[in-house]
Protein backbone atom coordinates (compact mmCIF):
# COMPACT_ATOMS: atom_id res chain seq x y z
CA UNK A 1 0.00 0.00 0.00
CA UNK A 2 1.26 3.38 -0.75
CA UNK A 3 -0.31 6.57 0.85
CA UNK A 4 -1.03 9.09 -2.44
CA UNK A 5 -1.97 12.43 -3.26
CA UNK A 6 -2.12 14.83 -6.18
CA UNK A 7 -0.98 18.13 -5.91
CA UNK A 8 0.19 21.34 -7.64
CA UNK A 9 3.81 22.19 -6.67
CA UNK A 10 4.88 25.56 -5.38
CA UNK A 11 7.85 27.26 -6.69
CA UNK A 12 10.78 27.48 -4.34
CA UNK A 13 11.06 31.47 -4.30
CA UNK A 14 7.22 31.30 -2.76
CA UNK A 15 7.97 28.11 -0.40
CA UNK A 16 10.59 29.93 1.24
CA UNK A 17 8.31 33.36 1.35
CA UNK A 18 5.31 30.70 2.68
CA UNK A 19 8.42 29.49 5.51
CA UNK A 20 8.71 32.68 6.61
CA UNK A 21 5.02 33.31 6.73
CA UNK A 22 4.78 29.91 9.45
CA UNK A 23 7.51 31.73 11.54
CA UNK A 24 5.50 34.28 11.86
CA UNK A 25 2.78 32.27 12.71
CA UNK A 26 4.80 30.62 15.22
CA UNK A 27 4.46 33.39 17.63
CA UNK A 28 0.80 32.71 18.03
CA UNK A 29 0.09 29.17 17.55
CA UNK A 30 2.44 26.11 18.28
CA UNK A 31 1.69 23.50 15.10
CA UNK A 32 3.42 21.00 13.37
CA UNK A 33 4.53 23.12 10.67
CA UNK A 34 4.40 21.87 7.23
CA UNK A 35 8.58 21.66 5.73
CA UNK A 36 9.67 23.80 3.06
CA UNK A 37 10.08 20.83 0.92
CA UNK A 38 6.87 19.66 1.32
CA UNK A 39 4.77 22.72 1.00
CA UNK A 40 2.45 21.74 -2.24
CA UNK A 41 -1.38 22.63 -3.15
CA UNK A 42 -3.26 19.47 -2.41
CA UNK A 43 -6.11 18.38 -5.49
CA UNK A 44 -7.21 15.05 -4.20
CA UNK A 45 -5.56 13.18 -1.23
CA UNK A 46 -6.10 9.66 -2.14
CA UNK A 47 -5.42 7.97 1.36
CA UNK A 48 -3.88 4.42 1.17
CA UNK A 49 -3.54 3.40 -2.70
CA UNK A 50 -2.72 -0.55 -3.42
CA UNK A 51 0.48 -0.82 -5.30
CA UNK A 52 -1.36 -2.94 -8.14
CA UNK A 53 -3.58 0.23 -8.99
CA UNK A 54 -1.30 2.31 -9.26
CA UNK A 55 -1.44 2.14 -12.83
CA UNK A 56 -4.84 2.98 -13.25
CA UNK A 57 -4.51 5.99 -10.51
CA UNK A 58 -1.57 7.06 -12.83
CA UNK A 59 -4.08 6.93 -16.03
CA UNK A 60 -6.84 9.24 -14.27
CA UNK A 61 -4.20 11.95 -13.08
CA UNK A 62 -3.16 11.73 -16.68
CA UNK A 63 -6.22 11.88 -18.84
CA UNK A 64 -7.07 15.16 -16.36
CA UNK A 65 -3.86 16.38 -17.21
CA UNK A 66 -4.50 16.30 -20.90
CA UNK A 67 -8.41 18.00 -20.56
CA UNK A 68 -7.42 20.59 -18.96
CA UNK A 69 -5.24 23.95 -19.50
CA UNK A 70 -2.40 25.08 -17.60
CA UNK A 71 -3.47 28.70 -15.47
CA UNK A 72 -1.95 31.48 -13.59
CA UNK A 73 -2.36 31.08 -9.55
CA UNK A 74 -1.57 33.76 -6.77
CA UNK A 75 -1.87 32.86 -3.14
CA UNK A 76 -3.68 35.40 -0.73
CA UNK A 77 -4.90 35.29 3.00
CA UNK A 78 -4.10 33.31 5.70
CA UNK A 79 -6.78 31.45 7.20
CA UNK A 80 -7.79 28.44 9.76
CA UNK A 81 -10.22 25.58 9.66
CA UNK A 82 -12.90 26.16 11.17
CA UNK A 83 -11.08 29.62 12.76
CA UNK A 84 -8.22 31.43 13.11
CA UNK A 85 -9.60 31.66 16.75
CA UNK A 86 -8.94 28.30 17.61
CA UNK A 87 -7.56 26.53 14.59
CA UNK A 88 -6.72 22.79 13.88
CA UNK A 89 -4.89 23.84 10.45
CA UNK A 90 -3.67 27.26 9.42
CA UNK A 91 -3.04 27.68 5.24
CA UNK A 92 -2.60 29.96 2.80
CA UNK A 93 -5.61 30.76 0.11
CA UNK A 94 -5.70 30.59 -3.86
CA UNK A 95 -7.13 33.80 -5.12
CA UNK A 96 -6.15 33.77 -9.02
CA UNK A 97 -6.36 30.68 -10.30
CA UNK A 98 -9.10 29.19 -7.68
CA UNK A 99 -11.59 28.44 -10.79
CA UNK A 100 -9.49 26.51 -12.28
CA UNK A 101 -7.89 24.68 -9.06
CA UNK A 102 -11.36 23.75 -8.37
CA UNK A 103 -12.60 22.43 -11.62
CA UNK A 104 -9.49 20.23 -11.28
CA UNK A 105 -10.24 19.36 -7.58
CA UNK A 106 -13.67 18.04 -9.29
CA UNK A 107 -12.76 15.97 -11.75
CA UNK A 108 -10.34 14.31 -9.67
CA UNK A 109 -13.27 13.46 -7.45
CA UNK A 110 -15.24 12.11 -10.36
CA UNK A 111 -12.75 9.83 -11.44
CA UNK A 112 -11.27 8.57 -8.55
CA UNK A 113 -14.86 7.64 -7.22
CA UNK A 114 -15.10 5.15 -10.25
CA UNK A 115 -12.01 3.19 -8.58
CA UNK A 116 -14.10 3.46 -5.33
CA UNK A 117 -11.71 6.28 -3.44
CA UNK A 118 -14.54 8.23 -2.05
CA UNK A 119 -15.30 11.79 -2.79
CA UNK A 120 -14.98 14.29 -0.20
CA UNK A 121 -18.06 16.16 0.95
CA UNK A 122 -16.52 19.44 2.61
CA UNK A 123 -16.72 22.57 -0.17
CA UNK A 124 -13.81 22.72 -2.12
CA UNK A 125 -11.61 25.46 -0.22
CA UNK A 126 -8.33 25.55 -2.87
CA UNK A 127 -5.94 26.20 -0.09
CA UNK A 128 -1.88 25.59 1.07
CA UNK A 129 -1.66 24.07 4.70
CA UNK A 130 0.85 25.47 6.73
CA UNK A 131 1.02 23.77 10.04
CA UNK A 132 -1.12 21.92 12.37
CA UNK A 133 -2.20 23.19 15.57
CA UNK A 134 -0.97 21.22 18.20
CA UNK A 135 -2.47 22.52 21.39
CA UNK A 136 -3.75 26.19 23.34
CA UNK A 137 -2.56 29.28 21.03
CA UNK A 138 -2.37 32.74 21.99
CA UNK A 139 -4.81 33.82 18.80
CA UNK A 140 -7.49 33.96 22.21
CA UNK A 141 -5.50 36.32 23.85
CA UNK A 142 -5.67 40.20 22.75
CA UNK A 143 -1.83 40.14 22.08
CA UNK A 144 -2.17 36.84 20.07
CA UNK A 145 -5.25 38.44 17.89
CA UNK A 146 -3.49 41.53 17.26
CA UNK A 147 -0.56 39.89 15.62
CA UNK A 148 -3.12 37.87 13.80
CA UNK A 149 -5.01 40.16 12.37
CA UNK A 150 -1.64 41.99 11.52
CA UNK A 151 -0.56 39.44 9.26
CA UNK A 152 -0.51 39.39 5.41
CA UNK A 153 0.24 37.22 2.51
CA UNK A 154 -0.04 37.61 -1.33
CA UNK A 155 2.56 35.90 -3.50
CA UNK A 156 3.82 36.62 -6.82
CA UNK A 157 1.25 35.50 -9.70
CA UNK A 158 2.78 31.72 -10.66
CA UNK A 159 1.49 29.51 -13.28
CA UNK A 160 0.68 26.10 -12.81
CA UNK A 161 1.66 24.12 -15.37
CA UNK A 162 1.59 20.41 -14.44
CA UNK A 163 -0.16 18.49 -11.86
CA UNK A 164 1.93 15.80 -10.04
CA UNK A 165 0.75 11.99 -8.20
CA UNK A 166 2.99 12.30 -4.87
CA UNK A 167 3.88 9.49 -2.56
CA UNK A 168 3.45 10.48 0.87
CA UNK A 169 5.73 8.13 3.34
CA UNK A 170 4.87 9.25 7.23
CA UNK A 171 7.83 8.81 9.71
CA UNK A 172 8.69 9.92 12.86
CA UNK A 173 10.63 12.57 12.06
CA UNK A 174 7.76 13.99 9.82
CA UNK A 175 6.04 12.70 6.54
CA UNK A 176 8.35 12.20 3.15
CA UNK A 177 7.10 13.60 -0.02
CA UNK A 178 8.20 11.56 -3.16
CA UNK A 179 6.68 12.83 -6.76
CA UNK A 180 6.18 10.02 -8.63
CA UNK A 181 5.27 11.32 -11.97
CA UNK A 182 4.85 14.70 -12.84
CA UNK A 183 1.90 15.85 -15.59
CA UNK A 184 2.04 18.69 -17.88
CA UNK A 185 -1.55 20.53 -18.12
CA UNK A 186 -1.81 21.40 -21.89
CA UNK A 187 -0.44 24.98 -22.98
């Protein structure tokens, strides 16, 4: 069994902006912050994937590759499921591009469902997780809110120009991100 998802990948210049963006964070909440290497904009997390259909789960992530066009993205806002009150995860938004991210996000669903990989039912939130919160934060206290509502993100305007099927290996020291195959979007 392999653990898969399918994600857009970040350029470096805007990981290492998105780094700085969870130190800053860091004042407020203590999370399990996402690493620089594995900071990526997730389409469809697959869970637990048997080796033998791999193939198949290749073929999907392809043929969606081939419908559909590559797109400008920008990221903007910094957010928290369900709050940045009292957040479990803290990400970054898509602002340009969040059409498009989504119409992928849905045909990924589609598909996937045929091999029996069930569809998620939350609305599709096109977003780039940052850390998990681990325990109390000071975003309750007046201090904490303040520095909250203080901070600001926008990136660059990127484009996205291949979706990728990602092995995701969890070990202590933090989950390893493998791409497996990388698919161009069509130009």
């Amino acid at each position: 069994m392999m653990r898969l998802f399918v994600a857009i990948k970040i350029p470096e210049d805007i990981r290492d902006e998105l780094v700085a963006v969870e130190g800053k964070l860091a004042g407020i909440y203590r999370a399990r912050w996402v690493k620089r290497d594995n900071i990526h904009l997730t389409l469809k997390f697959l869970g637990e994937v048997e080796e033998k259909r791999l193939g198949d789960t290749a073929k999907i992530v392809s043929e969606i590759s081939k419908d559909n066009p590559g797109f400008d993205l920008n990221l903007e806002n910094i957010g928290g499921f369900p709050n940045l009150k009292r957040p479990r995860v803290l990400w970054v938004g898509v602002q340009r591009g969040e059409k498009n991210t989504v119409c992928l996000m849905e045909q990924l669903e589609k598909n996937f469902a045929r091999l029996g990989i069930k569809p998620e039912k939350r609305e599709k939130n096109p977003h780039i997780t940052l850390g998990r919160v681990k325990g109390p934060t000071r975003s309750s206290d007046k201090k904490g809110r303040d520095g909250v509502n203080k901070l600001t993100y926008k990136s660059r305007v990127f484009r996205a120009d291949a979706i990728s099927l990602i092995k995701s290996e969890l070990t202590p020291r933090g989950a390893i991100h493998t791409v497996l195959e990388r698919y161009a979007l069509q130009q």
